[in-house]
N, C-alpha and C. Protein backbone atom coordinates (compact mmCIF):
# COMPACT_ATOMS: atom_id res chain seq x y z
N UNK A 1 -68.84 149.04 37.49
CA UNK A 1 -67.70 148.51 36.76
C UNK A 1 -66.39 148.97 37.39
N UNK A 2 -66.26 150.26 37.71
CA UNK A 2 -65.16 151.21 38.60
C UNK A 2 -65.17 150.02 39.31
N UNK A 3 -65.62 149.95 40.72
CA UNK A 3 -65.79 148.97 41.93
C UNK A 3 -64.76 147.51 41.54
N UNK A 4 -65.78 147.67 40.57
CA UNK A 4 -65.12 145.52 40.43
C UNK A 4 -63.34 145.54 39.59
N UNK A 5 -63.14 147.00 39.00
CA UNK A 5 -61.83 147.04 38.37
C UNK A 5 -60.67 147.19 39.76
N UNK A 6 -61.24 147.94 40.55
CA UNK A 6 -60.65 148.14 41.39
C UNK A 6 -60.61 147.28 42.73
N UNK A 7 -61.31 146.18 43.01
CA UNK A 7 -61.87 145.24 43.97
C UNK A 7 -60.88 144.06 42.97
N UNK A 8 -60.64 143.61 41.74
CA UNK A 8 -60.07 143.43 41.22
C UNK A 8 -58.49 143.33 41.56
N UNK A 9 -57.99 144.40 41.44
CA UNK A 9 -56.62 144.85 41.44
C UNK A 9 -56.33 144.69 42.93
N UNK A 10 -57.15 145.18 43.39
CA UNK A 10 -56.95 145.23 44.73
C UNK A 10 -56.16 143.56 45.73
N UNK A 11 -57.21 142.36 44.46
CA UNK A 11 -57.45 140.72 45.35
C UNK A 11 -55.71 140.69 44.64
N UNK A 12 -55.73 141.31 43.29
CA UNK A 12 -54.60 140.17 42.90
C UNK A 12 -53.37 141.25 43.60
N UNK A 13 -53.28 142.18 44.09
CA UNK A 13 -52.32 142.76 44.82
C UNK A 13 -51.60 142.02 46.26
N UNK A 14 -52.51 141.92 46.80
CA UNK A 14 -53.04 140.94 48.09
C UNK A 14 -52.42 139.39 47.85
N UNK A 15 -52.66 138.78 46.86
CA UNK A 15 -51.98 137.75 46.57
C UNK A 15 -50.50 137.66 46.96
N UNK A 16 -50.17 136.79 47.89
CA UNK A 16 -48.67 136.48 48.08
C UNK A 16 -47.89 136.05 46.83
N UNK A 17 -46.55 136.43 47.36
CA UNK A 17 -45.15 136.21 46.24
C UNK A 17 -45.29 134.65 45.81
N UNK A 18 -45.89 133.61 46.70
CA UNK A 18 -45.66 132.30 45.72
C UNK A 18 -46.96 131.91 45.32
N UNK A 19 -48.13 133.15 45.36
CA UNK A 19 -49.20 132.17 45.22
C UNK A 19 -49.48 131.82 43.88
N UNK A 20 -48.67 132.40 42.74
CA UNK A 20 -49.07 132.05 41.30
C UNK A 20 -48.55 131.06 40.99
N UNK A 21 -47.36 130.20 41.87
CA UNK A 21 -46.85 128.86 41.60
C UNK A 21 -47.76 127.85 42.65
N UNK A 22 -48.81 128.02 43.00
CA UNK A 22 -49.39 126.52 43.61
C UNK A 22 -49.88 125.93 42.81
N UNK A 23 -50.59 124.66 43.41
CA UNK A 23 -51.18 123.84 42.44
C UNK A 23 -52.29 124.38 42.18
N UNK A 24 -53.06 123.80 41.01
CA UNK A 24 -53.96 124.01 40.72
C UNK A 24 -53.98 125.82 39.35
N UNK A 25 -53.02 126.18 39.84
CA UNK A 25 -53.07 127.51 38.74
C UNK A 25 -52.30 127.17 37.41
N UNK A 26 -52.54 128.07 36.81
CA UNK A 26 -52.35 127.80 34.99
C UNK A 26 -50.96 129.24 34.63
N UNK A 27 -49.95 128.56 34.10
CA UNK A 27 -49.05 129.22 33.32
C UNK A 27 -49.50 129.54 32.44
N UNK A 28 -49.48 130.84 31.58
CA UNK A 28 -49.99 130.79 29.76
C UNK A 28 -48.80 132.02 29.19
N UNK A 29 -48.12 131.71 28.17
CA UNK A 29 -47.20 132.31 27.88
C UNK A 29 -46.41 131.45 26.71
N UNK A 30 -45.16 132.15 26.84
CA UNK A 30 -43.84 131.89 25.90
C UNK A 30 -42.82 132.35 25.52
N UNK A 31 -42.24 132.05 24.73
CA UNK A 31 -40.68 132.60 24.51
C UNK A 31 -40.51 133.07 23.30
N UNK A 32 -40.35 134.58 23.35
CA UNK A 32 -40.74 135.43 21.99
C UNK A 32 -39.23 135.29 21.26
N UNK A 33 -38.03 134.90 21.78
CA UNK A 33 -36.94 135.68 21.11
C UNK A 33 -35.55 134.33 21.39
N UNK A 34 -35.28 134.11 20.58
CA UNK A 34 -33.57 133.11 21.15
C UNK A 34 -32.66 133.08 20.45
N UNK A 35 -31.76 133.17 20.91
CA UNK A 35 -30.30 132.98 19.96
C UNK A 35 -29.48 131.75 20.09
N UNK A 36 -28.89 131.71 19.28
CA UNK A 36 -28.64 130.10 19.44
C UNK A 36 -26.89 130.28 18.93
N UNK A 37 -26.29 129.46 20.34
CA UNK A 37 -24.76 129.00 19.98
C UNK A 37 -24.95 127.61 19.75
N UNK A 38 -24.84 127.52 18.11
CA UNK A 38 -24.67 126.31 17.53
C UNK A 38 -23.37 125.17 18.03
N UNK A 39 -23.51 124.16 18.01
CA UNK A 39 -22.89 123.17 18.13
C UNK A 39 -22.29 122.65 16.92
N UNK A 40 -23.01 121.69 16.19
CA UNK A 40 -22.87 121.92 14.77
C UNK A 40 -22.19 123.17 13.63
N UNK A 41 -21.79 122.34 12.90
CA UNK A 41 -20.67 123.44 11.81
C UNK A 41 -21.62 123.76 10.98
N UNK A 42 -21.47 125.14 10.38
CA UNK A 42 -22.19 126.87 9.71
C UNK A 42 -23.43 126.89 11.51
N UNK A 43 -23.15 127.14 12.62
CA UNK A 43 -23.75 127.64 13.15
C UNK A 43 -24.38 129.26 12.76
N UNK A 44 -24.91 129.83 13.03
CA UNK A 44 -25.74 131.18 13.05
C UNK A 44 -26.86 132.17 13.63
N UNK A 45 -27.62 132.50 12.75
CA UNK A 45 -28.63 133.45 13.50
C UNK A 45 -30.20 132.22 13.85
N UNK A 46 -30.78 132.66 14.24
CA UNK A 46 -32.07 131.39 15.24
C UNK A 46 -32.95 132.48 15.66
N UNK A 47 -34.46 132.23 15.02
CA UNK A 47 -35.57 133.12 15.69
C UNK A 47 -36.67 132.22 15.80
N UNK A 48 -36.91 132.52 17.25
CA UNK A 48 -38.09 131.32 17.19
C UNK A 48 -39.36 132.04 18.31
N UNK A 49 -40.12 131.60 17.96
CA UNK A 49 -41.16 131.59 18.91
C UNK A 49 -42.20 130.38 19.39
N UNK A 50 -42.25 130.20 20.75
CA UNK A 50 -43.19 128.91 21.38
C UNK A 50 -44.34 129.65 22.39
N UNK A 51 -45.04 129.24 21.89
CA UNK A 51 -46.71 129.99 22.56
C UNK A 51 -46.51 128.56 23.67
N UNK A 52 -47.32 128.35 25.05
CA UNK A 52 -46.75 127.42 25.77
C UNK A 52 -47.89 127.64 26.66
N UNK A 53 -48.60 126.81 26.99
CA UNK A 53 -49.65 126.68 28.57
C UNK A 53 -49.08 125.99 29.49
N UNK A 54 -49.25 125.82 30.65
CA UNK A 54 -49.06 124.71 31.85
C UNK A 54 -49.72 124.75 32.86
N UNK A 55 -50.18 123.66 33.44
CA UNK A 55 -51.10 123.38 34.63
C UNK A 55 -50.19 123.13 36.15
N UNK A 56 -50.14 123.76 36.84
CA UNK A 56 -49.51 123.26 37.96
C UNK A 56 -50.36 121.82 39.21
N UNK A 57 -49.32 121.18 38.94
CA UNK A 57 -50.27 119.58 39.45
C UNK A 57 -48.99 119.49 40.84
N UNK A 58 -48.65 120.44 41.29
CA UNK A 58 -48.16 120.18 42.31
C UNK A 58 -47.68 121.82 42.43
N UNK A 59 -47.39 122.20 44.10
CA UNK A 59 -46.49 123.45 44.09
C UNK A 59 -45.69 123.74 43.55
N UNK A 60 -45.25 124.58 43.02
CA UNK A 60 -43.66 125.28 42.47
C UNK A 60 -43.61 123.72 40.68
N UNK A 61 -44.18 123.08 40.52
CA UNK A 61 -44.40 121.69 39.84
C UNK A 61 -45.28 122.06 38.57
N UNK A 62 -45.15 122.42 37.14
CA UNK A 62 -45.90 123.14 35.85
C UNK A 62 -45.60 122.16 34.74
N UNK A 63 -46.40 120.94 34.65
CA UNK A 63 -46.81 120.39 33.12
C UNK A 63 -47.35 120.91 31.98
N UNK A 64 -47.42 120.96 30.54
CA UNK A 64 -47.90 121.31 29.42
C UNK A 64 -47.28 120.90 28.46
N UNK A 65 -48.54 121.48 27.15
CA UNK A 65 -48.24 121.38 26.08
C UNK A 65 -47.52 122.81 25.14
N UNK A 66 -46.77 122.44 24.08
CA UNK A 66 -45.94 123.69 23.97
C UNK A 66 -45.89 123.32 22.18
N UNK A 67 -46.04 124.86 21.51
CA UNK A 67 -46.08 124.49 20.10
C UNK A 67 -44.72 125.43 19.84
N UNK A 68 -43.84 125.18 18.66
CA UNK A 68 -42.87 125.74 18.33
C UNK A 68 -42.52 126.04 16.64
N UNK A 69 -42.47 127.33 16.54
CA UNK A 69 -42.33 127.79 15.32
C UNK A 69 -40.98 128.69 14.65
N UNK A 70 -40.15 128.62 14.11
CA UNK A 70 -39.13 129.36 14.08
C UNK A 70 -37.90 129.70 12.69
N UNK A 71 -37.67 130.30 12.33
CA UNK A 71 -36.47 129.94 11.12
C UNK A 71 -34.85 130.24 11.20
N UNK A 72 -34.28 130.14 10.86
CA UNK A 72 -32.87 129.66 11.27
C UNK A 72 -31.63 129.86 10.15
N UNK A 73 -30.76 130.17 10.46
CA UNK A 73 -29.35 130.02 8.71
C UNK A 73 -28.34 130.69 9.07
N UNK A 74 -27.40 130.41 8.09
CA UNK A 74 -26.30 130.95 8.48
C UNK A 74 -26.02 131.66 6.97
N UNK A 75 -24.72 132.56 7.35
CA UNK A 75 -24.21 133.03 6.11
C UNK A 75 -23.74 132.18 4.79
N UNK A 76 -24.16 132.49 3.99
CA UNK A 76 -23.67 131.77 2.65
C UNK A 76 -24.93 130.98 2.82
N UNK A 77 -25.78 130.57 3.79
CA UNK A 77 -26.96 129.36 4.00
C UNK A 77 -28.05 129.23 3.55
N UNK A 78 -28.84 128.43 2.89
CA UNK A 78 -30.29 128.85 3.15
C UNK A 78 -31.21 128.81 4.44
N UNK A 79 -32.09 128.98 4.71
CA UNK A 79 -32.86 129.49 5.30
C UNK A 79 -33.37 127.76 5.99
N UNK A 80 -33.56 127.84 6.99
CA UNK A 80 -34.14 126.63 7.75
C UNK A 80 -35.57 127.30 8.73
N UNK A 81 -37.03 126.55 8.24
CA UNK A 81 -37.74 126.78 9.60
C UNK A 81 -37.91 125.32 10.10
N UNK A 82 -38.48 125.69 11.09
CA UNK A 82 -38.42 124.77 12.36
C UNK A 82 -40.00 124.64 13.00
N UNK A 83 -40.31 123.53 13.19
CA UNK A 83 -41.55 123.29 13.95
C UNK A 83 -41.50 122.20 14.93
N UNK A 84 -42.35 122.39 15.80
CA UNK A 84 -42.40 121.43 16.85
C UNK A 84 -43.91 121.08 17.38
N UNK A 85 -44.07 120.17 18.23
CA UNK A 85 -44.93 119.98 19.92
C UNK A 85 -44.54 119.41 20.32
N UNK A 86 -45.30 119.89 21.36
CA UNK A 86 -44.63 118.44 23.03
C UNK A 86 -45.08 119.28 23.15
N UNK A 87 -44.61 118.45 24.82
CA UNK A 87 -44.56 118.41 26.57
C UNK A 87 -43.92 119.14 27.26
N UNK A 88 -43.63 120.01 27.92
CA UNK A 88 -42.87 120.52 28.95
C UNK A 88 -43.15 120.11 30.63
N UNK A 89 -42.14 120.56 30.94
CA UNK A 89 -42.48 120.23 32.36
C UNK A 89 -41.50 121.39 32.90
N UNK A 90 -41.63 122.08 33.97
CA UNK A 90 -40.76 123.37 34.94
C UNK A 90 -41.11 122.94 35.82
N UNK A 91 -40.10 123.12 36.62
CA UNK A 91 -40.28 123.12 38.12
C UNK A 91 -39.20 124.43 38.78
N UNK A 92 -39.90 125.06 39.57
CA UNK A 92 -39.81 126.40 40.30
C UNK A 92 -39.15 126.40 41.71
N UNK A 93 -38.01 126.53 41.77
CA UNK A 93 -37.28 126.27 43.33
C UNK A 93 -37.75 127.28 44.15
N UNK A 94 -38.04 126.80 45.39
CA UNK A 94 -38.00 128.02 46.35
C UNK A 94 -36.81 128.14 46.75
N UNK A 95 -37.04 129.37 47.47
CA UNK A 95 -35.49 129.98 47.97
C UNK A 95 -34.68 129.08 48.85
N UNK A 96 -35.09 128.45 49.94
CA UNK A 96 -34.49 127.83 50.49
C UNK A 96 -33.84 126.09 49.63
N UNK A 97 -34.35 125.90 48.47
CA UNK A 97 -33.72 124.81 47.36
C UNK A 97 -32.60 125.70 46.85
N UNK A 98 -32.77 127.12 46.55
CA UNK A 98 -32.14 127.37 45.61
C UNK A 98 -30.30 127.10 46.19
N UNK A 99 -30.43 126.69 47.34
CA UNK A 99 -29.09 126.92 47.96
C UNK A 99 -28.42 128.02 48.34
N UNK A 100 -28.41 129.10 47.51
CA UNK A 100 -28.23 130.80 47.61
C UNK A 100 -29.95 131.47 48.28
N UNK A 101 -29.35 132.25 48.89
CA UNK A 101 -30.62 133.47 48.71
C UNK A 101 -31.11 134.04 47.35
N UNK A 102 -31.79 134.72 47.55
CA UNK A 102 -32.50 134.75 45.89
C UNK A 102 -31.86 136.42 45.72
N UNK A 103 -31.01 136.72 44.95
CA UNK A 103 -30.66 137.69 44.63
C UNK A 103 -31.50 138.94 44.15
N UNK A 104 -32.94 138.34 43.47
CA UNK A 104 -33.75 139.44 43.41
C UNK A 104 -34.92 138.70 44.51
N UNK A 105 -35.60 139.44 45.26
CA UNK A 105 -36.61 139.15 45.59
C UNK A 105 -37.92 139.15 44.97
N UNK A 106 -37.94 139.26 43.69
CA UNK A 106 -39.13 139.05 42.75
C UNK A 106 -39.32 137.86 41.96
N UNK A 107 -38.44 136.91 42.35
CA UNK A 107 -38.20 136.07 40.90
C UNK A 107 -38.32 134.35 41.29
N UNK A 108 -38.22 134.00 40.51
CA UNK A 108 -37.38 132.07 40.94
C UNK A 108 -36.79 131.46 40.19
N UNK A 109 -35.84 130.79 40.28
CA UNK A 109 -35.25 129.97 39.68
C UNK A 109 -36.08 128.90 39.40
N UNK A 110 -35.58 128.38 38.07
CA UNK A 110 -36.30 126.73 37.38
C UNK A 110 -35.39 126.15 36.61
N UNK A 111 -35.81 124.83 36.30
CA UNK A 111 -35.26 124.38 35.65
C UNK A 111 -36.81 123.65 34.60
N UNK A 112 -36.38 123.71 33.55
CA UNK A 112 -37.75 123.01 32.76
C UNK A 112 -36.72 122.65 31.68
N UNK A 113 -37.69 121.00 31.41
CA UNK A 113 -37.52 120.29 30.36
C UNK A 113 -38.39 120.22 28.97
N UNK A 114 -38.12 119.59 28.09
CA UNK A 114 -39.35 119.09 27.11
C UNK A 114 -38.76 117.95 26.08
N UNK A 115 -39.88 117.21 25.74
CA UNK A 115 -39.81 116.66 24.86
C UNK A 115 -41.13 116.62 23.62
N UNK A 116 -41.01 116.14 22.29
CA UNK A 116 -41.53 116.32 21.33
C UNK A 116 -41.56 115.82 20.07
N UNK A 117 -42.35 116.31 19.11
CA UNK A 117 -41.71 115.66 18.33
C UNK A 117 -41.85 117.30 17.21
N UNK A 118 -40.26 117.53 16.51
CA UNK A 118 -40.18 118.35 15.57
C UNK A 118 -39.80 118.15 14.97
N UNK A 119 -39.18 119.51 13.57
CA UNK A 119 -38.08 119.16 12.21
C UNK A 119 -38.09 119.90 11.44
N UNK A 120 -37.29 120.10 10.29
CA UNK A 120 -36.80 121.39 9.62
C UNK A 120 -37.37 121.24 8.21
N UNK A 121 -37.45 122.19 7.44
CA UNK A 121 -37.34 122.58 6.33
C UNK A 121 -36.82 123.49 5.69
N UNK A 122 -35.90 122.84 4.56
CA UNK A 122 -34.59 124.55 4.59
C UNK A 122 -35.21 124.23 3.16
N UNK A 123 -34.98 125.72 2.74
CA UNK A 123 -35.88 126.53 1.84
C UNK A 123 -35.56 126.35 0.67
N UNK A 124 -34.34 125.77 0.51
CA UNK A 124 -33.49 125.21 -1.59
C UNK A 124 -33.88 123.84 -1.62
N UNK A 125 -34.95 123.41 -0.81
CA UNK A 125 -35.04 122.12 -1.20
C UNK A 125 -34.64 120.88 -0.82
N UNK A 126 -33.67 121.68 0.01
CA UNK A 126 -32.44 120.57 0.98
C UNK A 126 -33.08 119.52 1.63
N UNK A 127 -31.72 119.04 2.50
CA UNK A 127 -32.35 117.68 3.32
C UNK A 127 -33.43 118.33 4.33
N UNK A 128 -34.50 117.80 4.25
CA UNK A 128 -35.47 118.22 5.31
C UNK A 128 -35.82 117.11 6.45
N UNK A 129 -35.94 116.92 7.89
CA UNK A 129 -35.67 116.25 8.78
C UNK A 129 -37.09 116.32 9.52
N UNK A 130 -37.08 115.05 10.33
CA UNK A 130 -38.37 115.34 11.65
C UNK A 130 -37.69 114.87 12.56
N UNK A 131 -37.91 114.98 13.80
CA UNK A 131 -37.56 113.56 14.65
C UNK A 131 -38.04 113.94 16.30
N UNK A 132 -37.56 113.30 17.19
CA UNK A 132 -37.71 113.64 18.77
C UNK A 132 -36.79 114.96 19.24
N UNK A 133 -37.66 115.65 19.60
CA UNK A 133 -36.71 116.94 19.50
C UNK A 133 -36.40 116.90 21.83
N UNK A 134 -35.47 117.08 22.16
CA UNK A 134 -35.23 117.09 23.76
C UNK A 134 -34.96 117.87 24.12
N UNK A 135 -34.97 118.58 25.17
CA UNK A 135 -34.32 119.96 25.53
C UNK A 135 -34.36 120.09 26.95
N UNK A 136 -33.18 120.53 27.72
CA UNK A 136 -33.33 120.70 29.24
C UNK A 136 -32.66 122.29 29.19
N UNK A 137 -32.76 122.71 31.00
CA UNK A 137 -32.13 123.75 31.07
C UNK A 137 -32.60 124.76 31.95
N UNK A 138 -31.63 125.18 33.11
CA UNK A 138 -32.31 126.23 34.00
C UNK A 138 -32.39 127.66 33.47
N UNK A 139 -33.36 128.03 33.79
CA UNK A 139 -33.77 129.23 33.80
C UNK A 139 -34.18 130.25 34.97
N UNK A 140 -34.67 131.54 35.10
CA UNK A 140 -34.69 132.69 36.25
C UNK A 140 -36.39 133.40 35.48
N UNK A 141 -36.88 133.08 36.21
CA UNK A 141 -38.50 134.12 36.14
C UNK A 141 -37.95 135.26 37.37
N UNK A 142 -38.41 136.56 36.13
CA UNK A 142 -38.86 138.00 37.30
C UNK A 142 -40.35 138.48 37.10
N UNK A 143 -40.70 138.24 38.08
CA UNK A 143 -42.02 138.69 38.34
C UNK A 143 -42.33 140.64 38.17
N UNK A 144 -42.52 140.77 37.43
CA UNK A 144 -42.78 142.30 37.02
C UNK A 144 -44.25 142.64 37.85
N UNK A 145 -45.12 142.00 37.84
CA UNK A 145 -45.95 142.00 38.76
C UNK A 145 -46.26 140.41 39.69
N UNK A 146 -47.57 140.71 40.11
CA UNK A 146 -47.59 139.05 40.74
C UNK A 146 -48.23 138.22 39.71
N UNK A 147 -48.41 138.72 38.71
CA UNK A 147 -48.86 137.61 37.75
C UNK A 147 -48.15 137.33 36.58
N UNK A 148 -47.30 138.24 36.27
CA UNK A 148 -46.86 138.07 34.64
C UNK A 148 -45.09 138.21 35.31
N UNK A 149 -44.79 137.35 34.69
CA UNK A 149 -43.16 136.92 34.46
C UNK A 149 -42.44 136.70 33.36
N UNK A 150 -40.85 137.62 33.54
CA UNK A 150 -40.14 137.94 31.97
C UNK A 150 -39.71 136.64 32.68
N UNK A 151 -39.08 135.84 31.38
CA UNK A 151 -38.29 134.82 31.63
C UNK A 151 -36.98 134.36 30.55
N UNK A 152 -35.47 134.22 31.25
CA UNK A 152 -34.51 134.41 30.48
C UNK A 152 -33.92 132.92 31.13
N UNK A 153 -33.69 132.22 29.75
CA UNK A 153 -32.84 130.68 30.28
C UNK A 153 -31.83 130.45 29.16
N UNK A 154 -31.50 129.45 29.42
CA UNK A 154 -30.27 128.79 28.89
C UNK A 154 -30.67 127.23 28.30
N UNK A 155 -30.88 126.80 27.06
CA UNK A 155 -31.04 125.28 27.14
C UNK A 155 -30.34 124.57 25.97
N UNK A 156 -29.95 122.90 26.65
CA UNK A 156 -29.36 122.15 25.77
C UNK A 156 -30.68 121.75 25.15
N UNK A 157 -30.53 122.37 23.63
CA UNK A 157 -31.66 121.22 22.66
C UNK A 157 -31.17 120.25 21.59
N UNK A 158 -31.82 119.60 21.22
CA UNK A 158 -31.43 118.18 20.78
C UNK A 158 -32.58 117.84 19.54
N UNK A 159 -32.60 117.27 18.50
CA UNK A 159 -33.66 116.57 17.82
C UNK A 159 -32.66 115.15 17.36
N UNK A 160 -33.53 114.26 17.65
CA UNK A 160 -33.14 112.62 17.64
C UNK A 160 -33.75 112.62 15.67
N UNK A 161 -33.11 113.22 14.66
CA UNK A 161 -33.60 112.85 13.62
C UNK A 161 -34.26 111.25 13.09
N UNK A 162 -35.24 111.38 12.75
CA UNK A 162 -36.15 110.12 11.91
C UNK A 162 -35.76 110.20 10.46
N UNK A 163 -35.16 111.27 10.11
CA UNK A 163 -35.34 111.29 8.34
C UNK A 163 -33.68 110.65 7.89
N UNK A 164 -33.64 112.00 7.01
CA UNK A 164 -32.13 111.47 6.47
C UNK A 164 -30.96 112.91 7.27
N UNK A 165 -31.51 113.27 8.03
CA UNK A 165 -30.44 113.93 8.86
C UNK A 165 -30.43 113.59 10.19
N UNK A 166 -28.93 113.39 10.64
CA UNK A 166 -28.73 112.96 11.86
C UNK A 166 -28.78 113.81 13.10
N UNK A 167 -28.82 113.58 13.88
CA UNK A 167 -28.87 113.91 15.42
C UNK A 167 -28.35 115.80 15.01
N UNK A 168 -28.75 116.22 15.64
CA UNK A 168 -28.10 118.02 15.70
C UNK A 168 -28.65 118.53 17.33
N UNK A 169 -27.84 118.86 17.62
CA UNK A 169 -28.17 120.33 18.73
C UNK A 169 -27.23 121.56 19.04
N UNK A 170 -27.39 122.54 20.17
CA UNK A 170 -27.23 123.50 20.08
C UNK A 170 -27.81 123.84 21.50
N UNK A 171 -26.71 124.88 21.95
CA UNK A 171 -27.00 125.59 23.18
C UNK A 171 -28.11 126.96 22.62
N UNK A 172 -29.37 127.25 23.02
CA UNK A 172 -30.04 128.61 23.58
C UNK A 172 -30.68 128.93 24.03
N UNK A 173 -30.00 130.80 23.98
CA UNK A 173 -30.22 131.28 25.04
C UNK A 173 -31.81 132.40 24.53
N UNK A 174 -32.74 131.97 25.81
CA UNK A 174 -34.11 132.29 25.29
C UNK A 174 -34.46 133.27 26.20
N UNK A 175 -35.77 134.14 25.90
CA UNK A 175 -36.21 134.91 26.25
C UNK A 175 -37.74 135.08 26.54
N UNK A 176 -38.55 135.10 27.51
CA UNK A 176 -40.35 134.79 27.29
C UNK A 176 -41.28 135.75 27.95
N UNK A 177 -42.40 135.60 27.84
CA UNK A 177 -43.22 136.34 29.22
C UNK A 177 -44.21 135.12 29.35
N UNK A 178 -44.46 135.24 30.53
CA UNK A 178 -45.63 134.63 30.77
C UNK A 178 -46.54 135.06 31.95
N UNK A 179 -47.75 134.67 32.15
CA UNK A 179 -49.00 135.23 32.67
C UNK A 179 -49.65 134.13 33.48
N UNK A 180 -49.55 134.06 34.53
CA UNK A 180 -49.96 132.95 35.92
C UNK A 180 -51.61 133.37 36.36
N UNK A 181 -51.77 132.23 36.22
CA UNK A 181 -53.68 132.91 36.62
C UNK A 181 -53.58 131.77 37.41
N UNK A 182 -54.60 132.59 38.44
CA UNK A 182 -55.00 131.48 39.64
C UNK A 182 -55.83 130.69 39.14
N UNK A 183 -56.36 129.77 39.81
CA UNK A 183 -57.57 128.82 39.93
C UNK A 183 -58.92 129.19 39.97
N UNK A 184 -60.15 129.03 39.71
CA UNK A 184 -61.10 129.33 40.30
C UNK A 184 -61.32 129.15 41.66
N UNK A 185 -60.65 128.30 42.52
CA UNK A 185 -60.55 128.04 44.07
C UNK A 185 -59.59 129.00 44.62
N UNK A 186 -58.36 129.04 43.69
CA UNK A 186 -57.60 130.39 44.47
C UNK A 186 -58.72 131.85 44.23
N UNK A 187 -59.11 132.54 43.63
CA UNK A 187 -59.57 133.10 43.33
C UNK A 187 -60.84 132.85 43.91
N UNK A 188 -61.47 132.00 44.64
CA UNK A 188 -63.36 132.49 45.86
C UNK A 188 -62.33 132.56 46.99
N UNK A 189 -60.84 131.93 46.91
CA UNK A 189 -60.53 132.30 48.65
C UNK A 189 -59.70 133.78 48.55
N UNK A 190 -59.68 134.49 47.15
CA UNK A 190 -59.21 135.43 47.46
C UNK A 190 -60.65 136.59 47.65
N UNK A 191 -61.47 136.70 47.04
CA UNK A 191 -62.82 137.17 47.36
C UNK A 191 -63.74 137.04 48.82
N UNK A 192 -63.45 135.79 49.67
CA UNK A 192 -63.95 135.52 50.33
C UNK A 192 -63.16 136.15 51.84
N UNK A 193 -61.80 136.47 51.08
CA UNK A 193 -60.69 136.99 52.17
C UNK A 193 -61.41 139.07 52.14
């Protein structure tokens, strides 16, 4: 068991700086923490969390599905939570896209989108909403090791209300980790190396 913990550590050490963004490997993660500069009038405090997978179907290129849970208010306010799913999509610049050199050498720049469908429920009973929720926005992964990445972004979000509340968004600013696992094919050519 020693052997294989350490034969282990050893393959994913060995692993190059971009090999957790090729195709074929799996993102699994999310964004534990966000604050939100409201757009909308009584802006306030925003806690959310999105558990989030993605498949990479191209290099530096991460599709998925993404669930979202969160509650929300302002002073004098009641209480709003928030739910979602969708789609995401990231895409991971290499250094030479990024236009700059990469200021940390551990990290990459992205930009990831999503769309969905979410909506609120505030807690006195109020107007409660669903609708197409949108969201873009670059973000910076640091690789703390070669597999797991803190991740801090910035995004415009949006919900296209269906109910009796109209359109709302809001700039935030989020916070995540996430955990890059190779492939079963990356992983016999790292064994086989």
């Amino acid at each position: 068991m020693k052997k294989l913990l350490i034969t282990g550590a050893v393959a994913l050490m060995a692993m190059s700086a971009n090999a957790q963004l090729q195709k074929g490997n799996y993102m699994v993660g999310g964004e534990f923490a966000a604050a939100n500069f409201g757009l909308n009038q009584g802006a306030g405090y925003n806690f959310q969390i999105t558990p989030q997978a993605a498949f990479f179907v191209q290099d530096n290129w991460a599709v998925g599905p993404y669930v979202k849970l969160g509650f929300s208010g302002a002073k004098g306010s009641p209480t709003t939570f928030g739910y979602g799913v969708g789609a995401l999509s990231r895409y991971y610049f290499s250094p030479g896209e990024q236009g700059i050199d990469s200021l940390l050498k551990h990290g990459r720049f992205f930009v990831e989108g999503n769309a969905g469908i979410g909506g609120t429920t505030i807690s006195d009973g109020g107007a409660s909403a669903n609708g197409l929720d949108l969201g873009i926005g670059p973000g910076y992964t640091y690789f703390i090791t070669q597999n797991i990445g803190l991740d801090a972004s910035v995004k415009l979000n949006g919900n296209l209300g269906f109910g009796n509340r109209g359109t709302t968004s809001a700039i935030d600013f989020r916070l995540g980790l996430n955990i890059f696992l190779p492939s079963r094919k990356a992983m016999s050519n790292i064994k086989t190396e």
